[in-house]
C-alpha atoms as a PDB file:
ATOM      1  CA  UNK A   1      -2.417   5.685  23.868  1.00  0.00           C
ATOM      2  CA  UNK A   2       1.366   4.667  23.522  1.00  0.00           C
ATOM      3  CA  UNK A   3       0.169   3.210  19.991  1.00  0.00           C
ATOM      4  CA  UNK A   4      -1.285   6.765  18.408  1.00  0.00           C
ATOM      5  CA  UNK A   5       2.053   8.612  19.921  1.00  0.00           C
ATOM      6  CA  UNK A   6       4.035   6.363  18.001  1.00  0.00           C
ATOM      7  CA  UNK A   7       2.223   6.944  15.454  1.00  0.00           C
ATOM      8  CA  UNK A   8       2.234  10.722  15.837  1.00  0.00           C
ATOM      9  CA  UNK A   9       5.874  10.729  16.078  1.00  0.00           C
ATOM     10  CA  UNK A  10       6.354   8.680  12.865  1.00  0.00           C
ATOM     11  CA  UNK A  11       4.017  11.552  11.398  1.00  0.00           C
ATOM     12  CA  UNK A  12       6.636  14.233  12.766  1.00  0.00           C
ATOM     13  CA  UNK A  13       9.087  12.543  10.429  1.00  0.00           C
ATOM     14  CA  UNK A  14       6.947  12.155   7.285  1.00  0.00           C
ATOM     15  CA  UNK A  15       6.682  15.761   7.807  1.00  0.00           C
ATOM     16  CA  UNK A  16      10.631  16.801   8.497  1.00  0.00           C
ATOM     17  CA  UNK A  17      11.772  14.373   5.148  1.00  0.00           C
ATOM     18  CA  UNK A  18       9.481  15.872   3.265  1.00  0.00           C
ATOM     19  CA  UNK A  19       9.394  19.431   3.789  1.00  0.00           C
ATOM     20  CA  UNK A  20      13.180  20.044   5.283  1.00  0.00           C
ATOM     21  CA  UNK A  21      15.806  17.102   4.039  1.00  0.00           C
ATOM     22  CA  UNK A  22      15.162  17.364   0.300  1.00  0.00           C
ATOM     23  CA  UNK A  23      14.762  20.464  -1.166  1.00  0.00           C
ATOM     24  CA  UNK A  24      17.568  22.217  -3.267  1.00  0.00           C
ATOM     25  CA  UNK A  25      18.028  24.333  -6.467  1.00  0.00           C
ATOM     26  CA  UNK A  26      17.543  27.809  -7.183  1.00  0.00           C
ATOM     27  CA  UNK A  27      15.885  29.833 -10.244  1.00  0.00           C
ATOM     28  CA  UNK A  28      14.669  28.054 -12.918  1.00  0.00           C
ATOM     29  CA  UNK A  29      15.870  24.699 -11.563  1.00  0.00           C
ATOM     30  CA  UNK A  30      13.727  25.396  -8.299  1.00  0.00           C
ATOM     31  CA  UNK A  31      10.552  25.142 -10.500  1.00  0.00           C
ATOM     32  CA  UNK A  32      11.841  21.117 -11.762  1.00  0.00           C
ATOM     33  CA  UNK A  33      13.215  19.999  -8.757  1.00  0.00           C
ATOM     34  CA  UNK A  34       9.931  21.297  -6.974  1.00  0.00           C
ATOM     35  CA  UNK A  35       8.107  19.244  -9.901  1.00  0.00           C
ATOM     36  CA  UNK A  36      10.044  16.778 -11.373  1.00  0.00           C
ATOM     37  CA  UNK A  37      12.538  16.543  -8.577  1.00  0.00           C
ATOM     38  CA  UNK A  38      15.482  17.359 -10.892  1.00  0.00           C
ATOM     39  CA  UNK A  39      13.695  14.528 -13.066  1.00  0.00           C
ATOM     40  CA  UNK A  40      17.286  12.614 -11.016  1.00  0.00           C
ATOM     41  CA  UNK A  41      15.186  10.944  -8.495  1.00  0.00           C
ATOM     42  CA  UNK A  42      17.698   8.103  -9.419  1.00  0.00           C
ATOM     43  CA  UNK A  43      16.384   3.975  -9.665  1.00  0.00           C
ATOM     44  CA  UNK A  44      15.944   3.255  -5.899  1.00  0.00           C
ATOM     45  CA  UNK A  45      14.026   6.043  -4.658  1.00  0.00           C
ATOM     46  CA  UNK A  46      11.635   5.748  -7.868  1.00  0.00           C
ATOM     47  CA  UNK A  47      11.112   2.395  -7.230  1.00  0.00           C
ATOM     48  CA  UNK A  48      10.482   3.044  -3.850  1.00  0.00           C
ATOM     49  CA  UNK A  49       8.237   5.490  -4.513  1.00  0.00           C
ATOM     50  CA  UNK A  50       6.197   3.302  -6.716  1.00  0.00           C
ATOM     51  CA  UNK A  51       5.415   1.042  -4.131  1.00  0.00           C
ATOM     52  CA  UNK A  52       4.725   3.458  -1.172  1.00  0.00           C
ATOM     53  CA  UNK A  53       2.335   5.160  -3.237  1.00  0.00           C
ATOM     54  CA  UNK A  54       0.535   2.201  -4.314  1.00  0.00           C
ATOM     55  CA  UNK A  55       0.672   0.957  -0.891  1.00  0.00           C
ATOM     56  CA  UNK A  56      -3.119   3.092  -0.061  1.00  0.00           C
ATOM     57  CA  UNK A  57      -5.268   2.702   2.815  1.00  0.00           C
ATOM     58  CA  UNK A  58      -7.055   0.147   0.385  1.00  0.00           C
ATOM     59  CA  UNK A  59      -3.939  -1.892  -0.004  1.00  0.00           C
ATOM     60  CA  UNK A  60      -3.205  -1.887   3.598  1.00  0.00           C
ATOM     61  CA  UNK A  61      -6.766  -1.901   5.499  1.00  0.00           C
ATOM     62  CA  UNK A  62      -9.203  -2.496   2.718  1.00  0.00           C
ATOM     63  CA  UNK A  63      -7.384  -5.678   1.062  1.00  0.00           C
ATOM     64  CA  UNK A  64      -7.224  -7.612   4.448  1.00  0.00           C
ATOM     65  CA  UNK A  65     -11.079  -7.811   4.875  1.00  0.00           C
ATOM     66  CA  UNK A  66     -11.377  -7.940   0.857  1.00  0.00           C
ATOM     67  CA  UNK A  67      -9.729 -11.086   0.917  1.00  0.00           C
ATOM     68  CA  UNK A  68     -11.079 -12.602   4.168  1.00  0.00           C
ATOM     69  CA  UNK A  69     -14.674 -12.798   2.470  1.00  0.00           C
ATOM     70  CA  UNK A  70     -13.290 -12.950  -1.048  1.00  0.00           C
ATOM     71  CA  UNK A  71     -10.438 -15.226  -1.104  1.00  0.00           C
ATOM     72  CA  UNK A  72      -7.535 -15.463  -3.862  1.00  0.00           C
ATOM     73  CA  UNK A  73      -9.911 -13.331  -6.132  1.00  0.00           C
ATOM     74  CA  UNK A  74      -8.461 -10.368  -4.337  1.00  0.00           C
ATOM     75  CA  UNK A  75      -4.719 -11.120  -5.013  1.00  0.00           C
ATOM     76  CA  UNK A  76      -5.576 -10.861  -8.691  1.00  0.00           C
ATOM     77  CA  UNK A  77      -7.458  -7.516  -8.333  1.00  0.00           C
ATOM     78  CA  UNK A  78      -4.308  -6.574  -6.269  1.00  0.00           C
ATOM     79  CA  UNK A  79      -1.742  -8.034  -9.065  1.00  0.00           C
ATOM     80  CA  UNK A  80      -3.391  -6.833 -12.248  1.00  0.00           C
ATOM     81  CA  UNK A  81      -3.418  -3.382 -11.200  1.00  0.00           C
ATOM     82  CA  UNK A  82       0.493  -3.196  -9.101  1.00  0.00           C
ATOM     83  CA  UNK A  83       2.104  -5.813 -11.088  1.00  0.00           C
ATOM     84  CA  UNK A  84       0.884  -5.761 -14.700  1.00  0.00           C
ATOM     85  CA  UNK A  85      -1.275  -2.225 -15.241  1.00  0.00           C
ATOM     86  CA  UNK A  86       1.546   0.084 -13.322  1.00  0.00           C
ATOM     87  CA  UNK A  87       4.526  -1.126 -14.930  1.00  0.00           C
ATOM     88  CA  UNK A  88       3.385  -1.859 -18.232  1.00  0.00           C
ATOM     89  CA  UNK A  89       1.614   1.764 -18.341  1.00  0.00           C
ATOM     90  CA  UNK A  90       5.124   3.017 -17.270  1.00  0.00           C
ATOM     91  CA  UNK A  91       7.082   1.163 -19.326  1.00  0.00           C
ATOM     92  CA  UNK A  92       5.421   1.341 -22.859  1.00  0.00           C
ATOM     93  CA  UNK A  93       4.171   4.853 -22.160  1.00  0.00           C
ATOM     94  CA  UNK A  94       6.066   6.200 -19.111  1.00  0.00           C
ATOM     95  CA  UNK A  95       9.733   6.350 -20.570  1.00  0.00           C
ATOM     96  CA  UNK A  96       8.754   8.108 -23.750  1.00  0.00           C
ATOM     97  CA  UNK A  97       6.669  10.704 -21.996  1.00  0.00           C
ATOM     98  CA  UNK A  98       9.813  11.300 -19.740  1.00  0.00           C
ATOM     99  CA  UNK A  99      12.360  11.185 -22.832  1.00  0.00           C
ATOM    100  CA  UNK A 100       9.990  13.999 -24.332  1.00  0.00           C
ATOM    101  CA  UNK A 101       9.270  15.902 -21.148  1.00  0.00           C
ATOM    102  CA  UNK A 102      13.116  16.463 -20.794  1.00  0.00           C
ATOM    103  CA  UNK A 103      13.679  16.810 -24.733  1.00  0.00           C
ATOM    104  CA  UNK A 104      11.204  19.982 -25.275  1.00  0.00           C
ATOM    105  CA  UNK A 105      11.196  21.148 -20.954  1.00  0.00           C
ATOM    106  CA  UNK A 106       8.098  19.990 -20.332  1.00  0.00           C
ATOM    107  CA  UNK A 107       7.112  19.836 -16.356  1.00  0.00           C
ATOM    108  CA  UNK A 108       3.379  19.093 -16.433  1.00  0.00           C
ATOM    109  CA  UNK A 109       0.980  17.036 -17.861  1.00  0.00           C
ATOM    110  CA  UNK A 110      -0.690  20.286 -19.171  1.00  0.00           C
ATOM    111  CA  UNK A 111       2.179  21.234 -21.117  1.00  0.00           C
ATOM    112  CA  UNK A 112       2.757  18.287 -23.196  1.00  0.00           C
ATOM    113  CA  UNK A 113      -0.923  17.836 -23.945  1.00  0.00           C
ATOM    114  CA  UNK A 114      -1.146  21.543 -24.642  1.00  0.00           C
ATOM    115  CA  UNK A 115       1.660  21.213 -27.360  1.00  0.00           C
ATOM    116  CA  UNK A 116       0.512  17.790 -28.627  1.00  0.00           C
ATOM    117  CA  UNK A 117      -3.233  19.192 -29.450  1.00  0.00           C
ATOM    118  CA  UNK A 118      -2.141  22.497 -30.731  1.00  0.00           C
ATOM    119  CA  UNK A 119      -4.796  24.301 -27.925  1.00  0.00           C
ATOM    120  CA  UNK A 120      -5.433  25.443 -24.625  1.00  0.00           C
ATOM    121  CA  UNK A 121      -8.559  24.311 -23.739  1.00  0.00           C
ATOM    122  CA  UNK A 122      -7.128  20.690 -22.959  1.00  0.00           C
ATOM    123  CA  UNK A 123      -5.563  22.155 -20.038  1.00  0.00           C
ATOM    124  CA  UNK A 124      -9.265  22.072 -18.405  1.00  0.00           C
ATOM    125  CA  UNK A 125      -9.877  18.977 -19.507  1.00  0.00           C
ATOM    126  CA  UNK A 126      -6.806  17.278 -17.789  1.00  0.00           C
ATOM    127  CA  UNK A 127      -7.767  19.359 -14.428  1.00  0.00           C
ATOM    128  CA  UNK A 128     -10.963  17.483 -14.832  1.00  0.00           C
ATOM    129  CA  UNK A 129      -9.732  14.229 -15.939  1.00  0.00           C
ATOM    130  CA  UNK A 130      -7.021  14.520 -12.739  1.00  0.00           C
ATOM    131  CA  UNK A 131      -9.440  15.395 -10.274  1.00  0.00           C
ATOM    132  CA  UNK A 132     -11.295  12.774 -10.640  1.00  0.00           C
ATOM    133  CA  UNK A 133      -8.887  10.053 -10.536  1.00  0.00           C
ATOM    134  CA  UNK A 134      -6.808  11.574  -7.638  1.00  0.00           C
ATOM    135  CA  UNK A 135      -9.715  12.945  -5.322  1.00  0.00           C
ATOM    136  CA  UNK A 136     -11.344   9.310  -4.737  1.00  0.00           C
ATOM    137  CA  UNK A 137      -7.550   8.444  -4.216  1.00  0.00           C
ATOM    138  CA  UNK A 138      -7.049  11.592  -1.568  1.00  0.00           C
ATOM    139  CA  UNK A 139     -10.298  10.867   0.232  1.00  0.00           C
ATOM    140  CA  UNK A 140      -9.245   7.284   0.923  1.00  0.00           C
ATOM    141  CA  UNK A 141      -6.060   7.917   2.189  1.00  0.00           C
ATOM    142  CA  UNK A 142      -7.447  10.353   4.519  1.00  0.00           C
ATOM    143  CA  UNK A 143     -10.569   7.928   6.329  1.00  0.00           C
ATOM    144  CA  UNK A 144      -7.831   5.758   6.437  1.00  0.00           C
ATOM    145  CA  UNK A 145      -5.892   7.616   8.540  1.00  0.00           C
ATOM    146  CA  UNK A 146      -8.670   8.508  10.645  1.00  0.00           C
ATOM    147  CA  UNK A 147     -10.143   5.180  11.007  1.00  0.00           C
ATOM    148  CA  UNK A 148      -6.400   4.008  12.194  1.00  0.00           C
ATOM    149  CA  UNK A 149      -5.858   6.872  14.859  1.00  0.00           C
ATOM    150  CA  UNK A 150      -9.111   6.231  16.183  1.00  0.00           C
ATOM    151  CA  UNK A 151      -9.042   2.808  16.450  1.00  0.00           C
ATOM    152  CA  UNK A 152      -5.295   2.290  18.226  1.00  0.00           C
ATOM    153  CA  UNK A 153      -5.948   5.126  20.411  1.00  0.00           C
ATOM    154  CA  UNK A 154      -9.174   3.333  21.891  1.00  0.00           C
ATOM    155  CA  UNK A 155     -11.702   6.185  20.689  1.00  0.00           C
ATOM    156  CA  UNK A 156      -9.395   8.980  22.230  1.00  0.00           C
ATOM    157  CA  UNK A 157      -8.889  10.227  18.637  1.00  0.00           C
ATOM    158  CA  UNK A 158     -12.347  10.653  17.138  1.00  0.00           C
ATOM    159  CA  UNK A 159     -12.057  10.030  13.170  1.00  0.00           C
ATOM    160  CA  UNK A 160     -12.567  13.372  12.013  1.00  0.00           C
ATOM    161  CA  UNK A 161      -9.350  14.727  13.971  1.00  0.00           C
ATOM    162  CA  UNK A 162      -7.418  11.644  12.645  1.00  0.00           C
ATOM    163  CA  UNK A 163      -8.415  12.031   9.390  1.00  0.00           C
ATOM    164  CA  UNK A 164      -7.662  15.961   9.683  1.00  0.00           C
ATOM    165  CA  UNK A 165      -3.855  15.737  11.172  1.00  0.00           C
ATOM    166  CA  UNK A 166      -3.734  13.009   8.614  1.00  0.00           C
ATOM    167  CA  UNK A 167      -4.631  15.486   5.714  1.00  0.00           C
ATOM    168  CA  UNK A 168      -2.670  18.143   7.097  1.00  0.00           C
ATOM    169  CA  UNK A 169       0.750  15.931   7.288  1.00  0.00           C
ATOM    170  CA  UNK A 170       0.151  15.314   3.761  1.00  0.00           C
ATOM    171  CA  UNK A 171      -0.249  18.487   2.360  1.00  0.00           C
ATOM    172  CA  UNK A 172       2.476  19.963   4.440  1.00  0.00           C
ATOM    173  CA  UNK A 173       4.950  17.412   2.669  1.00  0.00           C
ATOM    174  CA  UNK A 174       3.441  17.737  -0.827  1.00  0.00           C
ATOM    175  CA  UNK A 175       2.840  21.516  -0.800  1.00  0.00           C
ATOM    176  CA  UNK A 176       6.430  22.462   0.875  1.00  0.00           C
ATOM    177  CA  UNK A 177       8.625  19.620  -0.336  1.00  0.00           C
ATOM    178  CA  UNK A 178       7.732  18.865  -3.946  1.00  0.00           C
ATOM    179  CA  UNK A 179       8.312  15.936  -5.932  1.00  0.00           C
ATOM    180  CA  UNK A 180      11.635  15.137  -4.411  1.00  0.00           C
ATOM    181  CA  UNK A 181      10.380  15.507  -0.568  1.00  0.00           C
ATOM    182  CA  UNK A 182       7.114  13.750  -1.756  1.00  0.00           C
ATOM    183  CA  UNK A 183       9.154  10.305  -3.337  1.00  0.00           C
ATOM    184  CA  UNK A 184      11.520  10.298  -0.401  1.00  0.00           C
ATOM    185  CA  UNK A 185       8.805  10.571   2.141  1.00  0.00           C
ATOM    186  CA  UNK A 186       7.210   7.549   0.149  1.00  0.00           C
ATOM    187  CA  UNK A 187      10.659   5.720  -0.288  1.00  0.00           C
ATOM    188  CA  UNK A 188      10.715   5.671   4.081  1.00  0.00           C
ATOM    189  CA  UNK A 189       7.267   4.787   4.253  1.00  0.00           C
ATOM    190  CA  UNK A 190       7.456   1.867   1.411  1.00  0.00           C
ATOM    191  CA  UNK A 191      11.037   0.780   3.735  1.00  0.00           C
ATOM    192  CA  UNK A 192       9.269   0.737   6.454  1.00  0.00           C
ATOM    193  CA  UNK A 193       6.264  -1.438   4.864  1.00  0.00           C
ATOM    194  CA  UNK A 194       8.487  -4.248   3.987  1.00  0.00           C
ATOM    195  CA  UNK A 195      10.415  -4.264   7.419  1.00  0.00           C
ATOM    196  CA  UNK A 196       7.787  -4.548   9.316  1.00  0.00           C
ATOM    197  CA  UNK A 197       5.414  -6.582   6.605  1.00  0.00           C
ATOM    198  CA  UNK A 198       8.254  -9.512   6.881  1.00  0.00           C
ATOM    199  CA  UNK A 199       8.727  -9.211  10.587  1.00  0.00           C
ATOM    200  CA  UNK A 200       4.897  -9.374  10.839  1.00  0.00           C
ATOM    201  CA  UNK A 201       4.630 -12.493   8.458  1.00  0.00           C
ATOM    202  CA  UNK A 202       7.183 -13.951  10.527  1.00  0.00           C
ATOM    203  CA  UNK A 203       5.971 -13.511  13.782  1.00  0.00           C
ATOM    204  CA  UNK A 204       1.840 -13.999  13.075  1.00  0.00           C
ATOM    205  CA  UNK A 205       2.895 -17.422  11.323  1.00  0.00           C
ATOM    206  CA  UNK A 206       5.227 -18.472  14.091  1.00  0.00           C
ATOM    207  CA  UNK A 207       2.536 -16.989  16.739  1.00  0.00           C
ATOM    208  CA  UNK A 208      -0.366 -18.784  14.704  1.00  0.00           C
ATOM    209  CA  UNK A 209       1.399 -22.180  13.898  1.00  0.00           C
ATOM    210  CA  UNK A 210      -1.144 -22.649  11.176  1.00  0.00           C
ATOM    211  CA  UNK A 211      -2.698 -26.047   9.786  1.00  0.00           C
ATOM    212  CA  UNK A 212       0.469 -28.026  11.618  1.00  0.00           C
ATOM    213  CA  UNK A 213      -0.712 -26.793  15.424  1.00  0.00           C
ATOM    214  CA  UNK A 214      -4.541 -26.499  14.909  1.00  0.00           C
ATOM    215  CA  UNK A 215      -3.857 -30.271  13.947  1.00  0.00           C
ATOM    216  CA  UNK A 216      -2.200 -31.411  16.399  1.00  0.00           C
ATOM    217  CA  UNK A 217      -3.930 -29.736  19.202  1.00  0.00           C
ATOM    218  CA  UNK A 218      -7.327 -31.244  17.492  1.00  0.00           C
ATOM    219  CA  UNK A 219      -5.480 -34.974  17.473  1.00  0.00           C
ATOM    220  CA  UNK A 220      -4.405 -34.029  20.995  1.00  0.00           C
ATOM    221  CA  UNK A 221      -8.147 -33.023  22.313  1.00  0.00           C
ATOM    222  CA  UNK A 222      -9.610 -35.543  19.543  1.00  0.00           C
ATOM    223  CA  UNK A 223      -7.601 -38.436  18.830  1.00  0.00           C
ATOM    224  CA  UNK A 224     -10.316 -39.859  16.256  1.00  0.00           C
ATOM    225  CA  UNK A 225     -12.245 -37.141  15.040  1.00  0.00           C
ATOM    226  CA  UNK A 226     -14.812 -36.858  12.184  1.00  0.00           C
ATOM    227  CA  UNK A 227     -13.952 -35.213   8.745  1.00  0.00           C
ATOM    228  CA  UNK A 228     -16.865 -32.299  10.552  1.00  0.00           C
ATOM    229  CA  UNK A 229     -14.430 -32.051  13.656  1.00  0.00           C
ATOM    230  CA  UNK A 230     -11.664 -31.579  11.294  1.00  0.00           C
ATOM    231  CA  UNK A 231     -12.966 -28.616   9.176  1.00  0.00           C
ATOM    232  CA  UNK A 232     -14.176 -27.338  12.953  1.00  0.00           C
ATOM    233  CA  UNK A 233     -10.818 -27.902  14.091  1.00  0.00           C
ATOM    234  CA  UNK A 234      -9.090 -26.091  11.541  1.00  0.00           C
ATOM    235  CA  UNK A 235     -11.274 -23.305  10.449  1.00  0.00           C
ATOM    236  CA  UNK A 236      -9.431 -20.371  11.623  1.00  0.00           C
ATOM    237  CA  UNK A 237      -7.069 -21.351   8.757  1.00  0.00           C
ATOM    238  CA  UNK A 238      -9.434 -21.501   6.211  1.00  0.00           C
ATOM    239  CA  UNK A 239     -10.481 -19.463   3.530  1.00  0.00           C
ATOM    240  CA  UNK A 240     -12.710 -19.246   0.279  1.00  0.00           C
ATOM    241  CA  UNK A 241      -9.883 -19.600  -1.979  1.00  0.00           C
ATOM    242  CA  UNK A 242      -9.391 -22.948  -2.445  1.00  0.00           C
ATOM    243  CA  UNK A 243     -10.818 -26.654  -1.523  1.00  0.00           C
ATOM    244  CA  UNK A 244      -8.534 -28.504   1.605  1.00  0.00           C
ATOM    245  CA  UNK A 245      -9.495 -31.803   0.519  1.00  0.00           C
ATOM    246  CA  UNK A 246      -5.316 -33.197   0.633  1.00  0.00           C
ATOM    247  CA  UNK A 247      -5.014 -31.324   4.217  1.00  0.00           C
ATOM    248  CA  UNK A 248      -8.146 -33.062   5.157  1.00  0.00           C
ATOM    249  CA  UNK A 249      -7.347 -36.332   4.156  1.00  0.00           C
ATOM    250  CA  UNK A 250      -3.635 -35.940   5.912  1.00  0.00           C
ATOM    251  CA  UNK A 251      -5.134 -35.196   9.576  1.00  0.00           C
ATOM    252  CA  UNK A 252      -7.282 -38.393   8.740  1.00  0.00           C
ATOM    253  CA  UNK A 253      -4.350 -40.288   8.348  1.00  0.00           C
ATOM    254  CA  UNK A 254      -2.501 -39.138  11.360  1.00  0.00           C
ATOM    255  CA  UNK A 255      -5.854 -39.926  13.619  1.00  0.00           C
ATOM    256  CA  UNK A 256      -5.184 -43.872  12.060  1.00  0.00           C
ATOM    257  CA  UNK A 257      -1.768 -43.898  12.701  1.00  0.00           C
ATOM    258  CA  UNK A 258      -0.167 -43.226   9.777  1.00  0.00           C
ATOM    259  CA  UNK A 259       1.838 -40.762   7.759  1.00  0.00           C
ATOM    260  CA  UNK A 260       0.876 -38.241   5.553  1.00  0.00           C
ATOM    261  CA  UNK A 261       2.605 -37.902   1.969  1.00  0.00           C
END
């Protein structure tokens, strides 16, 4: 239970950034900061915010299992969309849709179309056109966080309250903190990610040992094994990426004595 009280605490937080440390402006101003946070969220944070938002329940649970029975293809599903779609969207579109947002006082996505098309019918169709890309998005997130409280409190969580304190965190941030408490929540969380991402890649691979100690404790238990002992021996560090046909040939070596290139 220590696990989901941690977790509920870090939740707490989400929820305090969010709603209470960044909010500001009065009047007029109120309505863009609660938007457009100001549109001064400043290089950092937006960065930052990038990444924790594209960090989803996908990216985080989904991925790992993707690529177990997938292999490599799933690092270029994960690339092409967070390292060439994203920024290249932002960069040849995003920039001149902010220069004219701030130009003419734009704050939604309604607005500009609205203007653009001379009409206010679009308005629908970009309700429509959002709610379909963002509820699949949403609805992710939240089974997500169910299927994580559930599992590290050892069923004492069921998934639907999970999913529901998961939901309501969320909403609490978005609906009272805006933009700005929105982007800073996801600039902790994204922090957070890499801390722990590089402490965890550190301390699995140490912990693990990889191809180097499943060797050597087969050469220890084996000292002349067969190339079928080998790929027994070091299965837990294979995948379906790629062929192991130099790593293969390197143990054989060792078993005769000699030294691997």
């Amino acid at each position: 239970m220590i696990p989901a009280t941690i977790v509920l605490a870090y939740l707490a937080i989400v929820v305090y950034i969010g709603v209470f440390a960044f909010r500001r402006a009065h009047g007029r101003e109120e309505v863009e900061d609660y938007f457009l946070a100001g549109r001064s969220l400043g290089p950092f944070v937006f960065l930052m915010s990038l990444f924790g938002t594209n960090m989803t329940a996908f990216t985080i649970l989904g991925s790992s299992g993707h690529a177990f029975n997938n292999g490599i293809v799933t690092y270029g599903l994960m690339a092409s969309s967070s390292a060439l779609v994203v920024p290249l969207t932002l960069f040849l579109i995003g920039t001149r849709v902010w220069a004219l947002g701030k130009k003419l006082g734009f704050i939604t996505p309604v607005q500009l179309f609205r203007d653009r098309w001379e009409t206010s019918h679009v308005g629908t169709v970009i309700f429509a056109v959002q709610a379909a890309l963002l509820v699949p998005y949403i609805v992710i997130g939240v089974m997500g966080g169910g299927t994580t409280l559930s599992a590290i409190s050892g069923g004492l969580v069921p998934f639907w309250l999970g999913g529901a304190v998961v939901a309501l965190v969320v909403m609490s941030y978005v609906f009272f903190g805006g933009m700005r408490g929105t982007a800073w929540v996801n600039t902790f969380q994204a922090v957070l990610f890499l801390i722990f991402g590089a402490t965890a890649m550190v301390v699995i691979g140490w912990g693990m040992g990889g191809f180097r100690t499943s060797a050597e404790a087969l050469l220890a238990a084996t000292p002349h094994p067969t190339r079928a002992e080998i790929e027994e021996g070091l299965a837990g560090n294979l995948c379906r990426c790629a062929g192991y046909e130099q790593i293969f040939e390197a143990v054989e070596m060792a078993a005769r004595g000699g030294t691997p290139a």
